[in-house]
Protein backbone atom coordinates (compact mmCIF):
# COMPACT_ATOMS: atom_id res chain seq x y z
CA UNK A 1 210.55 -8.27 46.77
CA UNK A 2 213.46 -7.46 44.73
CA UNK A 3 213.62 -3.79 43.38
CA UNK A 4 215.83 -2.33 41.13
CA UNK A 5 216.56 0.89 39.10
CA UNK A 6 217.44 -1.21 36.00
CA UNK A 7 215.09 -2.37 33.55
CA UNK A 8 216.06 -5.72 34.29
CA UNK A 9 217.62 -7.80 36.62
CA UNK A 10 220.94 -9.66 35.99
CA UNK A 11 220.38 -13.62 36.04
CA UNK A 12 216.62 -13.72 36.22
CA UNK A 13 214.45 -14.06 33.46
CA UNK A 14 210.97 -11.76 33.39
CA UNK A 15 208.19 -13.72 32.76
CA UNK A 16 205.43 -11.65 33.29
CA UNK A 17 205.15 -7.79 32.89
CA UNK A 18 202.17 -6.99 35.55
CA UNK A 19 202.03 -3.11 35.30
CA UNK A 20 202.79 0.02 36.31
CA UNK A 21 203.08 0.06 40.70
CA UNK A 22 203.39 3.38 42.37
CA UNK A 23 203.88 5.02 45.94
CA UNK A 24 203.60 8.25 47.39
CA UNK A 25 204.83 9.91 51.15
CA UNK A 26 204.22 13.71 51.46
CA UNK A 27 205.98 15.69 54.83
CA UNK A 28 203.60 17.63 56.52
CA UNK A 29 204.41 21.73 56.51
CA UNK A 30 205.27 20.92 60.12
CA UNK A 31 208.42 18.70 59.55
CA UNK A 32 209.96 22.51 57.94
CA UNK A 33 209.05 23.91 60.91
CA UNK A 34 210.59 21.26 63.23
CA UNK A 35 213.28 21.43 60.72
CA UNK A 36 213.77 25.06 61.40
CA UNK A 37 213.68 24.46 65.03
CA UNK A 38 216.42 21.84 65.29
CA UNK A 39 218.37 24.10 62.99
CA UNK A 40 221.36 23.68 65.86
CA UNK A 41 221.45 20.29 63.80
CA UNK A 42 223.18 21.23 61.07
CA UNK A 43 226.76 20.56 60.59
CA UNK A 44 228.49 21.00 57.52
CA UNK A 45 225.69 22.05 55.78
CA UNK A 46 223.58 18.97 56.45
CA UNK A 47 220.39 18.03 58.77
CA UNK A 48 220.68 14.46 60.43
CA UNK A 49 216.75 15.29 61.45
CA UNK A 50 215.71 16.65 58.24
CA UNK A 51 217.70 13.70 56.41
CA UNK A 52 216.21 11.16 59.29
CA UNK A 53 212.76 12.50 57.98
CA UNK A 54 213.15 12.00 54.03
CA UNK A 55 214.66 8.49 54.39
CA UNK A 56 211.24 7.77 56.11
CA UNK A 57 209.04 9.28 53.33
CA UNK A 58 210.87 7.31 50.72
CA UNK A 59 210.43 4.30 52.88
CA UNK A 60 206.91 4.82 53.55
CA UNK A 61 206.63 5.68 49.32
CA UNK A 62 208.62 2.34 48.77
CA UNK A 63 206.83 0.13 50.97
CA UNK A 64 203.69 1.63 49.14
CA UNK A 65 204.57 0.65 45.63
CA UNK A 66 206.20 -2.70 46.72
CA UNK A 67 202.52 -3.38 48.34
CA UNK A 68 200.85 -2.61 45.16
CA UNK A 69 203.30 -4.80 43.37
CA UNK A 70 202.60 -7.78 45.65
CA UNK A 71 198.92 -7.12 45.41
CA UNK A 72 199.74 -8.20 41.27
CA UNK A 73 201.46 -11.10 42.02
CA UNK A 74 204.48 -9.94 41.43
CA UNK A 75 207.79 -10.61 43.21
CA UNK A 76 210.09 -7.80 41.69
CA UNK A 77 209.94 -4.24 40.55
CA UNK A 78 212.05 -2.81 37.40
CA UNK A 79 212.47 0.25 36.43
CA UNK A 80 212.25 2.31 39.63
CA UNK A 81 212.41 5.77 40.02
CA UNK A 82 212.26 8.05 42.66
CA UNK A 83 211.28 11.51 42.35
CA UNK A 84 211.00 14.57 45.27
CA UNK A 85 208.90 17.63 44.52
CA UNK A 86 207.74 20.49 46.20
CA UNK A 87 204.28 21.24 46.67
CA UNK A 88 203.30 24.63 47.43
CA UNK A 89 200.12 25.30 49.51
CA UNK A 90 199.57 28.89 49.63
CA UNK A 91 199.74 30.67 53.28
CA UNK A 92 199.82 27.06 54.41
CA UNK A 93 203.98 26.74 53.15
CA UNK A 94 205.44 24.10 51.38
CA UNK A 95 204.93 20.37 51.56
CA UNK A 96 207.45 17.93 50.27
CA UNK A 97 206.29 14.87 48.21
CA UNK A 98 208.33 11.94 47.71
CA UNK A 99 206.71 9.40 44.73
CA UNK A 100 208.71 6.33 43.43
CA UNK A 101 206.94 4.37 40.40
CA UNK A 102 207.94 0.93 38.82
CA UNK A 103 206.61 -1.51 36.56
CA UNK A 104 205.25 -4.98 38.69
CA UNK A 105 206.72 -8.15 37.18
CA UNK A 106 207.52 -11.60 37.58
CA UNK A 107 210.05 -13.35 37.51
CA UNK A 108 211.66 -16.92 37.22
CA UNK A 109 213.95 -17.97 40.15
């Protein structure tokens, strides 16, 4: 499934426009936590583990919309974005949600 931030994709023609497509991944307030915990992780101002745990949501959000695309019939997404926003759930903390969206097409190989 090709995917792509552009709205179209050099040297294929789209022949079909199939819809919007959409995925969602939201860490748990436990991955802060563990986050907090592994804090001894952090060099430079970075966390491998926290990093290790978003590239997993937006895979997870990814593979999500790229399912709903192939459940269209289509074999590329345009137009992707990716978006990371932070839900907050009272005494319970903070939960971080990680949504990409797309519009489904198809293309001519």
């Amino acid at each position: 499934m090709l995917t792509t931030t552009t709205p179209s994709i050099e040297g294929y023609e789209i022949v079909e426009y199939l819809g919007l497509v959409t995925g969602e991944a939201i860490l748990g307030a436990n991955i802060f936590k563990d986050f907090f915990a592994g804090i001894r992780d952090i060099v430079g101002g970075r966390s491998a583990a926290y990093e290790q745990e978003l590239r997993k949501a937006r895979a997870v959000a990814v593979a999500e919309m790229t399912a709903d695309a192939e459940q269209l019939g289509a074999n590329a997404v345009v137009g992707v974005d990716l978006d990371y926003e932070t839900i907050q759930m009272g005494q319970m903390g903070n939960m971080l949600m990680v949504s990409v969206s797309g519009t489904a097409v198809r293309v001519a190989w």
